[in-house]
PDB file of N, CA and C in Angstrom:
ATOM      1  N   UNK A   1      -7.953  12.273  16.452  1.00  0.00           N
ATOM      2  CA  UNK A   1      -8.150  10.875  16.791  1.00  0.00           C
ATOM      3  C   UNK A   1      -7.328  10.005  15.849  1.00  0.00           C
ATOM      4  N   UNK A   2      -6.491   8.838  16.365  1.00  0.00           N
ATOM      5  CA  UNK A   2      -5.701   7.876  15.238  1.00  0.00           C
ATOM      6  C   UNK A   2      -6.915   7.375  14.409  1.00  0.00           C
ATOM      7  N   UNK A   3      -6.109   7.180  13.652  1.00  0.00           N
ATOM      8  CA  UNK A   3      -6.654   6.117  12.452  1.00  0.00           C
ATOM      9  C   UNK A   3      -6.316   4.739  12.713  1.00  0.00           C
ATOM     10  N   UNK A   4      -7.479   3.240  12.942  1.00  0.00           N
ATOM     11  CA  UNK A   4      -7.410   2.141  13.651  1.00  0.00           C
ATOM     12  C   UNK A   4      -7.034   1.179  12.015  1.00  0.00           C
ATOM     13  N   UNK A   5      -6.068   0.452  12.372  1.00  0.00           N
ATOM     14  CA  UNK A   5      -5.583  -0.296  11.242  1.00  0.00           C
ATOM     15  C   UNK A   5      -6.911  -0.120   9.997  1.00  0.00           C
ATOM     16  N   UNK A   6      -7.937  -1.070  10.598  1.00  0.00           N
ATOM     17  CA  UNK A   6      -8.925  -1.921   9.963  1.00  0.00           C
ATOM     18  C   UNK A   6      -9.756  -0.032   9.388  1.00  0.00           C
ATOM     19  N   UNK A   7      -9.807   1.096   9.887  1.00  0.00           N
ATOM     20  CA  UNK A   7      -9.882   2.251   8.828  1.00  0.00           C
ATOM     21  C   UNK A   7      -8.932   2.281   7.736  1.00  0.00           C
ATOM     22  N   UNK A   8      -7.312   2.027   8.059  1.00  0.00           N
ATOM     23  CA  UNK A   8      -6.727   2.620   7.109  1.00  0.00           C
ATOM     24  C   UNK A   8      -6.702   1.557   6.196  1.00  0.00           C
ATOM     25  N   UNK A   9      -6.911   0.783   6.277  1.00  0.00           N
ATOM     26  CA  UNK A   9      -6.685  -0.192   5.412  1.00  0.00           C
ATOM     27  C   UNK A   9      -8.220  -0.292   4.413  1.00  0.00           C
ATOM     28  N   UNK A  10      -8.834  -0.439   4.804  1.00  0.00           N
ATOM     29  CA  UNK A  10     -10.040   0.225   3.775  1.00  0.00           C
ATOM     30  C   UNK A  10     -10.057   1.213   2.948  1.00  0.00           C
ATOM     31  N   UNK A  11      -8.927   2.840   3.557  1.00  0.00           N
ATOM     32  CA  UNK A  11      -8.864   3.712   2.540  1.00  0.00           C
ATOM     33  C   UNK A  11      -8.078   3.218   1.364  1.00  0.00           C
ATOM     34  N   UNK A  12      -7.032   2.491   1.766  1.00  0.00           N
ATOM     35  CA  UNK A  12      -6.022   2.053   0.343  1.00  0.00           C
ATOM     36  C   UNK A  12      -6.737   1.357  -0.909  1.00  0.00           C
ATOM     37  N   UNK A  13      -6.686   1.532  -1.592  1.00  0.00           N
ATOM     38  CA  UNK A  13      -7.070   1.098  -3.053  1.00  0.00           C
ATOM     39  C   UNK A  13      -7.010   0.134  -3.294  1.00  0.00           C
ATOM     40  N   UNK A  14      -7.695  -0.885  -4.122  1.00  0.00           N
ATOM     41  CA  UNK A  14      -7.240  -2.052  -4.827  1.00  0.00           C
ATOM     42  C   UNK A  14      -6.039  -1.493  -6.220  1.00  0.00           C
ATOM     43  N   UNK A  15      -5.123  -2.803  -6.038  1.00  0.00           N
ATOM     44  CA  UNK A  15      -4.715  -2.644  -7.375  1.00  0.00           C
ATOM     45  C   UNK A  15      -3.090  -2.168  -6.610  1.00  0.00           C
ATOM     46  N   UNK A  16      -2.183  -1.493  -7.455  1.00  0.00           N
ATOM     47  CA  UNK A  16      -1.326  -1.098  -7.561  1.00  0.00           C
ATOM     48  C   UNK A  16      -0.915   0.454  -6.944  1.00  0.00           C
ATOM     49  N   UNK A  17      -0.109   1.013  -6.400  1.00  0.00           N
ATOM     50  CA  UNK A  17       0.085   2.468  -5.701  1.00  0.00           C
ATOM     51  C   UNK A  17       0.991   2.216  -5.339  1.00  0.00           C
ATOM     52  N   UNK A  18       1.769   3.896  -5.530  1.00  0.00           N
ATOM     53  CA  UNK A  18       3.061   3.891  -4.653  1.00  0.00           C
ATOM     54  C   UNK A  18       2.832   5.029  -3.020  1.00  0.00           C
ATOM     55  N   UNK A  19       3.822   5.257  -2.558  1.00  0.00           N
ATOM     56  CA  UNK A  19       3.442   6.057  -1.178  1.00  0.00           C
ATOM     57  C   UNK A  19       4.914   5.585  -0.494  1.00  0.00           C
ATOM     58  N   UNK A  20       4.560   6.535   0.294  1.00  0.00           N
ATOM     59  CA  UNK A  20       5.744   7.241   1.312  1.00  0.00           C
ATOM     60  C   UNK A  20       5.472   6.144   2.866  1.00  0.00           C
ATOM     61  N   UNK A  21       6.933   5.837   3.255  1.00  0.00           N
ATOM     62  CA  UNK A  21       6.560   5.434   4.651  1.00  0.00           C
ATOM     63  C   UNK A  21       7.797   5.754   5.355  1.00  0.00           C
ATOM     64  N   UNK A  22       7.655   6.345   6.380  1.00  0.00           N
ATOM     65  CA  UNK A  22       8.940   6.810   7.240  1.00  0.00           C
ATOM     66  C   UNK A  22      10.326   6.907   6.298  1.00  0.00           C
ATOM     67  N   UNK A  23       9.705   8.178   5.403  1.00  0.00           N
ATOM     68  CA  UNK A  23      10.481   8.689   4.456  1.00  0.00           C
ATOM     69  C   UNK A  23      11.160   7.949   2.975  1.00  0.00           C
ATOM     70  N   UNK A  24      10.720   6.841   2.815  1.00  0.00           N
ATOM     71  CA  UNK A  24      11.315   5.865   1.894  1.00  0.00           C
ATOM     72  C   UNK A  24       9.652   5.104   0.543  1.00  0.00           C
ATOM     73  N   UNK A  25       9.967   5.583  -0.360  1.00  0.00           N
ATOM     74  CA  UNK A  25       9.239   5.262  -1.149  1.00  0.00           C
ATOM     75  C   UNK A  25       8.743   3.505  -1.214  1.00  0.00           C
ATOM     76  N   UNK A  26       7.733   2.897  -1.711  1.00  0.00           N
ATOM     77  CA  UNK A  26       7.144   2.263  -1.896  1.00  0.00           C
ATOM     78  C   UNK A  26       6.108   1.943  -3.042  1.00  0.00           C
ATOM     79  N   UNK A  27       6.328   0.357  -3.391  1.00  0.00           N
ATOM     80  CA  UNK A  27       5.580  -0.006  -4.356  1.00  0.00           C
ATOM     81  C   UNK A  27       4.289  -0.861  -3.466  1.00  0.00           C
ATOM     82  N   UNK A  28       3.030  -0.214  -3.380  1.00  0.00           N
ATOM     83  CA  UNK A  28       1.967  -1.626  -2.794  1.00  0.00           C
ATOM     84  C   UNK A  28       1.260  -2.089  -3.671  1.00  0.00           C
ATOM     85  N   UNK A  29       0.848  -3.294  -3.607  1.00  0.00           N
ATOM     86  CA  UNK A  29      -0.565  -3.759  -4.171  1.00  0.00           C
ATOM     87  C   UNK A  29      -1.227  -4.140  -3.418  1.00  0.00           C
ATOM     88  N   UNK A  30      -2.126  -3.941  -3.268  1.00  0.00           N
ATOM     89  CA  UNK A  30      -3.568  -4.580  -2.501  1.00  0.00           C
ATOM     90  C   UNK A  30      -4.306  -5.356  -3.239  1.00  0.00           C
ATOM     91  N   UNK A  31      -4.486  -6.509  -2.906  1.00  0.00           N
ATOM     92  CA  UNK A  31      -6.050  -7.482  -3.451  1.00  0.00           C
ATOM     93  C   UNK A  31      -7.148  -7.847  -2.787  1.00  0.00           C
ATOM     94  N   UNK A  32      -8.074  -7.700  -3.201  1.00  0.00           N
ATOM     95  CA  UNK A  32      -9.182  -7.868  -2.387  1.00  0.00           C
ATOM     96  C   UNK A  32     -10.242  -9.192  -3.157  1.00  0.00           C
ATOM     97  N   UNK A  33     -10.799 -10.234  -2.641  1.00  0.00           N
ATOM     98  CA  UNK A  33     -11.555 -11.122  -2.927  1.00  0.00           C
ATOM     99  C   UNK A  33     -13.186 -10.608  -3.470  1.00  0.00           C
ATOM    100  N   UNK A  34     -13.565 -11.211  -4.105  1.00  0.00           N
ATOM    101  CA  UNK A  34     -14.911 -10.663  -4.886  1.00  0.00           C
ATOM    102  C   UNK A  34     -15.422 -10.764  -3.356  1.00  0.00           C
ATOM    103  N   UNK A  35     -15.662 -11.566  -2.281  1.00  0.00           N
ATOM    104  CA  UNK A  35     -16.914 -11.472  -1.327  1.00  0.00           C
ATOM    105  C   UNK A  35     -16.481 -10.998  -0.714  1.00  0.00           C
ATOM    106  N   UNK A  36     -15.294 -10.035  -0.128  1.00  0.00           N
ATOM    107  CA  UNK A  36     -14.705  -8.900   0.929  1.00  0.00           C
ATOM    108  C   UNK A  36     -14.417  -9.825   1.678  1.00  0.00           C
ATOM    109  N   UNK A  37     -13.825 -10.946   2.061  1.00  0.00           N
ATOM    110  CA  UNK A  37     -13.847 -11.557   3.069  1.00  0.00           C
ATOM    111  C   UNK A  37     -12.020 -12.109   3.264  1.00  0.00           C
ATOM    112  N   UNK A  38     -11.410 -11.620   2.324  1.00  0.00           N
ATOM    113  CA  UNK A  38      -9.831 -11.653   2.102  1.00  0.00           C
ATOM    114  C   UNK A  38      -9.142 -10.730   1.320  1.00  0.00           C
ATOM    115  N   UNK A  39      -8.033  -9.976   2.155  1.00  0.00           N
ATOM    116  CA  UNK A  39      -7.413  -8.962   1.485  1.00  0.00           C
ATOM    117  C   UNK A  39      -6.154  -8.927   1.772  1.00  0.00           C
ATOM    118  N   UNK A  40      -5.171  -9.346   0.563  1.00  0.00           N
ATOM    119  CA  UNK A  40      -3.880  -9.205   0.653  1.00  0.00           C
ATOM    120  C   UNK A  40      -3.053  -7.630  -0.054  1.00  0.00           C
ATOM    121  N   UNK A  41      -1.908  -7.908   1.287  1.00  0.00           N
ATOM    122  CA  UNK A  41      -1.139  -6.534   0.638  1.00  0.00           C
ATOM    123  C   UNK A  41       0.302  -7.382   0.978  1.00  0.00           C
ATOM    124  N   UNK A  42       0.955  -6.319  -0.298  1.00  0.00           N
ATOM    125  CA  UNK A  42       1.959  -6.695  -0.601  1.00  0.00           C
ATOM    126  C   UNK A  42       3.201  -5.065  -1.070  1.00  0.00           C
ATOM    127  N   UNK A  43       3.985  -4.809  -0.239  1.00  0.00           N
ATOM    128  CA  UNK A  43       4.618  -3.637   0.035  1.00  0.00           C
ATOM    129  C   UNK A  43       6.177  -3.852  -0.273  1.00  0.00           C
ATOM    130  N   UNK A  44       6.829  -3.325  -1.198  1.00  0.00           N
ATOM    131  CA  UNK A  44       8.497  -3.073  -1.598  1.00  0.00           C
ATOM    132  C   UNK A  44       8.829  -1.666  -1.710  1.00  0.00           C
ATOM    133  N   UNK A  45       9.917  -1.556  -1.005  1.00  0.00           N
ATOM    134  CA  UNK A  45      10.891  -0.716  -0.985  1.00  0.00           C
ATOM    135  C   UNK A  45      11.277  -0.198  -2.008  1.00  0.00           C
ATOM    136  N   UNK A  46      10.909   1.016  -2.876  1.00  0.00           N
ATOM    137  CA  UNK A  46      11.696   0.970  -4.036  1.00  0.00           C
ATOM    138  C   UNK A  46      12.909   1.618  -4.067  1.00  0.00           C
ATOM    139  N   UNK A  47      14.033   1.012  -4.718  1.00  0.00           N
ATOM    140  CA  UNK A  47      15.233   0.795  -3.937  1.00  0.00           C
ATOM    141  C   UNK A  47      15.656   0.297  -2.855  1.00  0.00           C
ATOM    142  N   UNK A  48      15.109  -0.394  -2.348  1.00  0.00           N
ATOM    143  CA  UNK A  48      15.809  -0.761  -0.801  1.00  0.00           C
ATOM    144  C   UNK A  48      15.340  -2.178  -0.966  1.00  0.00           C
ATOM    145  N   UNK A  49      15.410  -2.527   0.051  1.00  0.00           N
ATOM    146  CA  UNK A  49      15.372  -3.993   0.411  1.00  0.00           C
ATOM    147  C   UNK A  49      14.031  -4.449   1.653  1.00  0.00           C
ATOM    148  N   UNK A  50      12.805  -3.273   2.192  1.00  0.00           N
ATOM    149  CA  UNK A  50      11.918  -3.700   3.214  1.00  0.00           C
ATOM    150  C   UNK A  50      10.920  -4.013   2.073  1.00  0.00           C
ATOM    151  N   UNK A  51      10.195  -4.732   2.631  1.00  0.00           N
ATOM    152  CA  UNK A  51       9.416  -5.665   2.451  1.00  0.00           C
ATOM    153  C   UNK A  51       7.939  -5.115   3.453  1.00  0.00           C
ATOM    154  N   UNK A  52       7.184  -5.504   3.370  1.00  0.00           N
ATOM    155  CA  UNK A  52       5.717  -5.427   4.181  1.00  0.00           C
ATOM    156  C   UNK A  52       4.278  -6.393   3.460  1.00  0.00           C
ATOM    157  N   UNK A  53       3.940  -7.502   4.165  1.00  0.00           N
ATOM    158  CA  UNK A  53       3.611  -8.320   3.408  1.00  0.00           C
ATOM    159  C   UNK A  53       2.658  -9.038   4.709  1.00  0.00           C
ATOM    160  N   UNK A  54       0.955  -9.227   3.972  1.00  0.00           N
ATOM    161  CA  UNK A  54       0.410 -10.105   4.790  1.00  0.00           C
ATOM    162  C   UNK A  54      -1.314 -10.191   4.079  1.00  0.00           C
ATOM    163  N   UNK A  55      -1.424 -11.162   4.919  1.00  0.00           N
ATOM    164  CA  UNK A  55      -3.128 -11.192   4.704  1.00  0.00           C
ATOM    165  C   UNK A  55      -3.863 -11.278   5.407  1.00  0.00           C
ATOM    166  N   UNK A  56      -5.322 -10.701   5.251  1.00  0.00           N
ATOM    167  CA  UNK A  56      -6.315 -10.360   6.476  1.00  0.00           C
ATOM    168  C   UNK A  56      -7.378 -11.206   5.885  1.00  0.00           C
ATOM    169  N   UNK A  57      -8.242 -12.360   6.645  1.00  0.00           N
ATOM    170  CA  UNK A  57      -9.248 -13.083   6.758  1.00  0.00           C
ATOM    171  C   UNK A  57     -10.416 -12.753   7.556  1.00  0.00           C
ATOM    172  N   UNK A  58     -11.625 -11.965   6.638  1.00  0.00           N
ATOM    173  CA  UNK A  58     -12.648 -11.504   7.720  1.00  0.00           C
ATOM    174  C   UNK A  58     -13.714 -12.935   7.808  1.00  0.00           C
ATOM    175  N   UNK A  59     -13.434 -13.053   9.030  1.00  0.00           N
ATOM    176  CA  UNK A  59     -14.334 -14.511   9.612  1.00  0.00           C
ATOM    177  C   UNK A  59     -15.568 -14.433   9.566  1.00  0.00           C
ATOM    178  N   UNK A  60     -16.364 -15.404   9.747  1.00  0.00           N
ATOM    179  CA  UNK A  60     -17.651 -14.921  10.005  1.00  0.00           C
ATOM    180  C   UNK A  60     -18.034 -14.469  11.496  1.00  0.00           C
ATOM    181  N   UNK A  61     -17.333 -14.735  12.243  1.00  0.00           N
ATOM    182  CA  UNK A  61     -17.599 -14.211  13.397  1.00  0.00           C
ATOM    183  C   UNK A  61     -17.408 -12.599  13.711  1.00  0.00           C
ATOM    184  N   UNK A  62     -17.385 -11.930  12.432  1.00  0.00           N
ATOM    185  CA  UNK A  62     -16.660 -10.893  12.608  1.00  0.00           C
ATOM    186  C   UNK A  62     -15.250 -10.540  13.074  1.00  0.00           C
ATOM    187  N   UNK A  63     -14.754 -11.711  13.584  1.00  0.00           N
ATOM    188  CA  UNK A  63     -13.393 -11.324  13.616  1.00  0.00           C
ATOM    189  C   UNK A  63     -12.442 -10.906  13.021  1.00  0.00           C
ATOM    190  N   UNK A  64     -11.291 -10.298  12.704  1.00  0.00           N
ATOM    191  CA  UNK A  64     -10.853 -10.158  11.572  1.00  0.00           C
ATOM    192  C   UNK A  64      -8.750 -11.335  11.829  1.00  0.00           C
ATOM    193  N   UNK A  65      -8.567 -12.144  11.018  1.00  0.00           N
ATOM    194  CA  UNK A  65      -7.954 -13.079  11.439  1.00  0.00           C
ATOM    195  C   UNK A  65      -6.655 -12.258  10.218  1.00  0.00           C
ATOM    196  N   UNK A  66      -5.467 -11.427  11.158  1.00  0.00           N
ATOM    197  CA  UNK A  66      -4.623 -11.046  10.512  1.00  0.00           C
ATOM    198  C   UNK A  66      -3.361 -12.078  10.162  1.00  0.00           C
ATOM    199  N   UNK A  67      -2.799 -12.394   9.373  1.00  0.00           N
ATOM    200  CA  UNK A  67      -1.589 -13.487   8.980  1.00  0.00           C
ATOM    201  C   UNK A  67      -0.496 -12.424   8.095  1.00  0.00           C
ATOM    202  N   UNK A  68       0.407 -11.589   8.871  1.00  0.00           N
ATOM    203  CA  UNK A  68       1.858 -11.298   8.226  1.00  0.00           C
ATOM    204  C   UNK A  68       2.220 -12.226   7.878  1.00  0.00           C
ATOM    205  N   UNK A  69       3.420 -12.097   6.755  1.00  0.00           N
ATOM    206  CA  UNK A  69       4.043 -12.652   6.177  1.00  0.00           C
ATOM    207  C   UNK A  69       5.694 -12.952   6.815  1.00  0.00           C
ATOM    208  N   UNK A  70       6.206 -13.353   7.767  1.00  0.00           N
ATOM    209  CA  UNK A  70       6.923 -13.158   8.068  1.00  0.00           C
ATOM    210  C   UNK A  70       7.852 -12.206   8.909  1.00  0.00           C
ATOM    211  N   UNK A  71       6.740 -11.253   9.057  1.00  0.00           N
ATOM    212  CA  UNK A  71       7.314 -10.240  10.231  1.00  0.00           C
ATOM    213  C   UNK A  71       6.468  -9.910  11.274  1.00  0.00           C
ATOM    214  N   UNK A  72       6.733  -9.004  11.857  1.00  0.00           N
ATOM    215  CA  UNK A  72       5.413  -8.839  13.380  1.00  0.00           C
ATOM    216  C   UNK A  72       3.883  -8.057  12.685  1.00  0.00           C
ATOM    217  N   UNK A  73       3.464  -8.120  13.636  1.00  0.00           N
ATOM    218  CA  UNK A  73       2.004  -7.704  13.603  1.00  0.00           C
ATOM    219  C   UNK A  73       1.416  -6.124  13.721  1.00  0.00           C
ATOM    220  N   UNK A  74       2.560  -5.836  14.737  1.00  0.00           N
ATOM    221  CA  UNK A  74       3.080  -4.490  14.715  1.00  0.00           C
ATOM    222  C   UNK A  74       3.387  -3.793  13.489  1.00  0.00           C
ATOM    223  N   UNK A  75       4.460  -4.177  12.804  1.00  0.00           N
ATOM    224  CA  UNK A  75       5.148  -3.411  11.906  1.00  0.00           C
ATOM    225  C   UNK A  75       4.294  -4.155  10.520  1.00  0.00           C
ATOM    226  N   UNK A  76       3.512  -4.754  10.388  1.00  0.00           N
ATOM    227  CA  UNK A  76       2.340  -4.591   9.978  1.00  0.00           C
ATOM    228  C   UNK A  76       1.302  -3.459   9.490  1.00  0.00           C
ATOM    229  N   UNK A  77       1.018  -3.029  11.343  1.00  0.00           N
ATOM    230  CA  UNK A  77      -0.709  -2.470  11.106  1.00  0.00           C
ATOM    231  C   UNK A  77       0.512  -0.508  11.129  1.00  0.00           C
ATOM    232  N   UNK A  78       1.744  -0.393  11.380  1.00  0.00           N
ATOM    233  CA  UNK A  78       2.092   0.578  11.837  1.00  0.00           C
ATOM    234  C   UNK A  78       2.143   0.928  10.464  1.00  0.00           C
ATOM    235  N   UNK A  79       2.584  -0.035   9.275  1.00  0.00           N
ATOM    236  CA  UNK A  79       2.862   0.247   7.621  1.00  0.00           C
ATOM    237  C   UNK A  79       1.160   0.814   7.094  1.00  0.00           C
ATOM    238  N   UNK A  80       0.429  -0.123   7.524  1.00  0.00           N
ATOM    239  CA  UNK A  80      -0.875   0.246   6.843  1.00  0.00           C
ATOM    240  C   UNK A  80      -1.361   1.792   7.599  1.00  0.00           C
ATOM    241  N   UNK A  81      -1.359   1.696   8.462  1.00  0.00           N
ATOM    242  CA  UNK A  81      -1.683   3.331   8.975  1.00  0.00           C
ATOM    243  C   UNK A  81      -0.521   4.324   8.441  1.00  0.00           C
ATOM    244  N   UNK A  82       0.609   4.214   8.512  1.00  0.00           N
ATOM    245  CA  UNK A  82       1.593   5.254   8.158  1.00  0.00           C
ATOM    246  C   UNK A  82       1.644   5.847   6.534  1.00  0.00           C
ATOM    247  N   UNK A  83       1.516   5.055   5.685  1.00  0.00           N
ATOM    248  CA  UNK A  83       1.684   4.763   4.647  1.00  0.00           C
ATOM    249  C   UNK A  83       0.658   6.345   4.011  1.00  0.00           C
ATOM    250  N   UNK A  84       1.810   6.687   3.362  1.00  0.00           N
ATOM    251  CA  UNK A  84       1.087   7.931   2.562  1.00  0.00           C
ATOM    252  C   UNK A  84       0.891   7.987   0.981  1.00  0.00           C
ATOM    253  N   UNK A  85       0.033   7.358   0.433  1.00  0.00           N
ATOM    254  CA  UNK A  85      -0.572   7.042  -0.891  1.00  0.00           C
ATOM    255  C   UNK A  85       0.031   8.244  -1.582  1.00  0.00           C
ATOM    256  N   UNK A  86       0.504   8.043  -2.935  1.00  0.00           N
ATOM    257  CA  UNK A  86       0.839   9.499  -3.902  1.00  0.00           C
ATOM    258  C   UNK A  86       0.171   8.987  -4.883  1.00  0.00           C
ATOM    259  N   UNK A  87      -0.974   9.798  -6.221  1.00  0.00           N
ATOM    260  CA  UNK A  87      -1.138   8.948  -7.249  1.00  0.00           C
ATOM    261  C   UNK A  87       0.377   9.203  -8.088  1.00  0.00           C
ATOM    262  N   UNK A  88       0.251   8.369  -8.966  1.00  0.00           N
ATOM    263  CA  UNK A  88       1.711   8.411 -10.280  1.00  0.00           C
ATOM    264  C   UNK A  88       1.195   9.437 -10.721  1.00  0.00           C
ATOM    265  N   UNK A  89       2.395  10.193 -11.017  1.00  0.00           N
ATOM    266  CA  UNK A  89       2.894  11.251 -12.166  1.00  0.00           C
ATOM    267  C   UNK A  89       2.699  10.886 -13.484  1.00  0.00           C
ATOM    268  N   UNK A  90       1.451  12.093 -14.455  1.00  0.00           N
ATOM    269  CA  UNK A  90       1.859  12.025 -15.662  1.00  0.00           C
ATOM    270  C   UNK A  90       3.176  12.008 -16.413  1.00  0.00           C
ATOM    271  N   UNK A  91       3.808  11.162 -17.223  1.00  0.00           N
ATOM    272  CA  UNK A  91       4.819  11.882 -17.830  1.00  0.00           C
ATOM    273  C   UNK A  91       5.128  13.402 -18.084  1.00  0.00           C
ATOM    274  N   UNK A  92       5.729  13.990 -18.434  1.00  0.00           N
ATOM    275  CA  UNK A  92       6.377  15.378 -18.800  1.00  0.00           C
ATOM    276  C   UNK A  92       7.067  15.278 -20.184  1.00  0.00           C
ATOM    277  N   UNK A  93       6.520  15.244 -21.176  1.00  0.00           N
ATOM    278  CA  UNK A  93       7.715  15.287 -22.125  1.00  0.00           C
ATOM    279  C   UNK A  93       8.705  16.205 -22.056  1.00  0.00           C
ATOM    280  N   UNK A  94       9.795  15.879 -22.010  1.00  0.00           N
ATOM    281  CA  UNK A  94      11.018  17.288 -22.325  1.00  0.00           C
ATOM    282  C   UNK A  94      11.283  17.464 -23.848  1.00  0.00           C
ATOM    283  N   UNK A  95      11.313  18.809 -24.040  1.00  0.00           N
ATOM    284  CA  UNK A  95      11.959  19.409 -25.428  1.00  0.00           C
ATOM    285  C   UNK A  95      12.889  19.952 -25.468  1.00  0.00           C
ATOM    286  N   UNK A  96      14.323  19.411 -26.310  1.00  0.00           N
ATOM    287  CA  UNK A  96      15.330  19.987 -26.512  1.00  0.00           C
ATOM    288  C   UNK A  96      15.148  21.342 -26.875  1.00  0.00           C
ATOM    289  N   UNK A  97      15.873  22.231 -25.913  1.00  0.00           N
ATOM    290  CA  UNK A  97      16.158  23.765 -26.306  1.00  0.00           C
ATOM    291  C   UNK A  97      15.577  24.152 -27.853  1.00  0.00           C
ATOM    292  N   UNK A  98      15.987  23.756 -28.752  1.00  0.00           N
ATOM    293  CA  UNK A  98      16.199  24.041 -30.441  1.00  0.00           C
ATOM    294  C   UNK A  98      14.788  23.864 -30.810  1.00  0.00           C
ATOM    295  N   UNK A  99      14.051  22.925 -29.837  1.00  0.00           N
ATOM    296  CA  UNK A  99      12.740  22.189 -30.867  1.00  0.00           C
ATOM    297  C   UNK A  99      11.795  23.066 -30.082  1.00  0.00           C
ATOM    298  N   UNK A 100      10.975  23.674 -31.401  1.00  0.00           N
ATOM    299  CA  UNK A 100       9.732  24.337 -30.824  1.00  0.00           C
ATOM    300  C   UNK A 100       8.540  23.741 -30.466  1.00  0.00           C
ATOM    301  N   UNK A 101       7.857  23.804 -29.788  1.00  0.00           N
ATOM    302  CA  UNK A 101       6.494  22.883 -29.171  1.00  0.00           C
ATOM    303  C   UNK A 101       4.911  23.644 -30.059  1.00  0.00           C
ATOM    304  N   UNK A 102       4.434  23.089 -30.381  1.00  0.00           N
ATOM    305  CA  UNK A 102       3.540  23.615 -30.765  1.00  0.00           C
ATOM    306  C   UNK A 102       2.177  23.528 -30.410  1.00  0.00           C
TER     307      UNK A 102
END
């Protein structure tokens, strides 16, 4: 069964994450309002130049009142469902050949 925007967008995290979208890395942040009732995301290309950007207003009517930022509505809810969360990588220190690790 798909995953309906308003699921995937609940799984994503507050705060900061990177993730995969039709093969091209990404920086998101998500914010969410103390009363759940506004949640912005905000999506860059790292390296590139796409963008993915908008905010969702849950009404009291239950409605949920979506506002992109400048692009469709579509390529929107297709980013929030597609979008494959990675957590960050610990560093790795490297040791020069010569230096022993202890």
């Amino acid at each position: 069964m798909a995953m309906t925007f308003e699921a995937a967008l609940d799984l994503l995290p507050t705060g900061y994450s990177m993730g995969w979208y039709l093969g091209r890395k990404y920086g998101v942040t998500v914010t969410r309002s103390a009363d759940g009732k506004r949640v912005k995301l905000f999506a860059r290309e790292l390296g590139g130049q796409d963008i993915v950007s908008f905010n969702l207003y849950r009404l009291e009517d239950g409605v949920d009142a979506l506002r992109p930022c400048e692009m469709s509505s579509d390529k929107v809810s297709d980013f929030v469902i597609g979008v494959e969360l990675r957590p960050p990588q610990a560093a790795v220190p490297s040791f020069p050949p010569h230096v022993q690790q202890v």
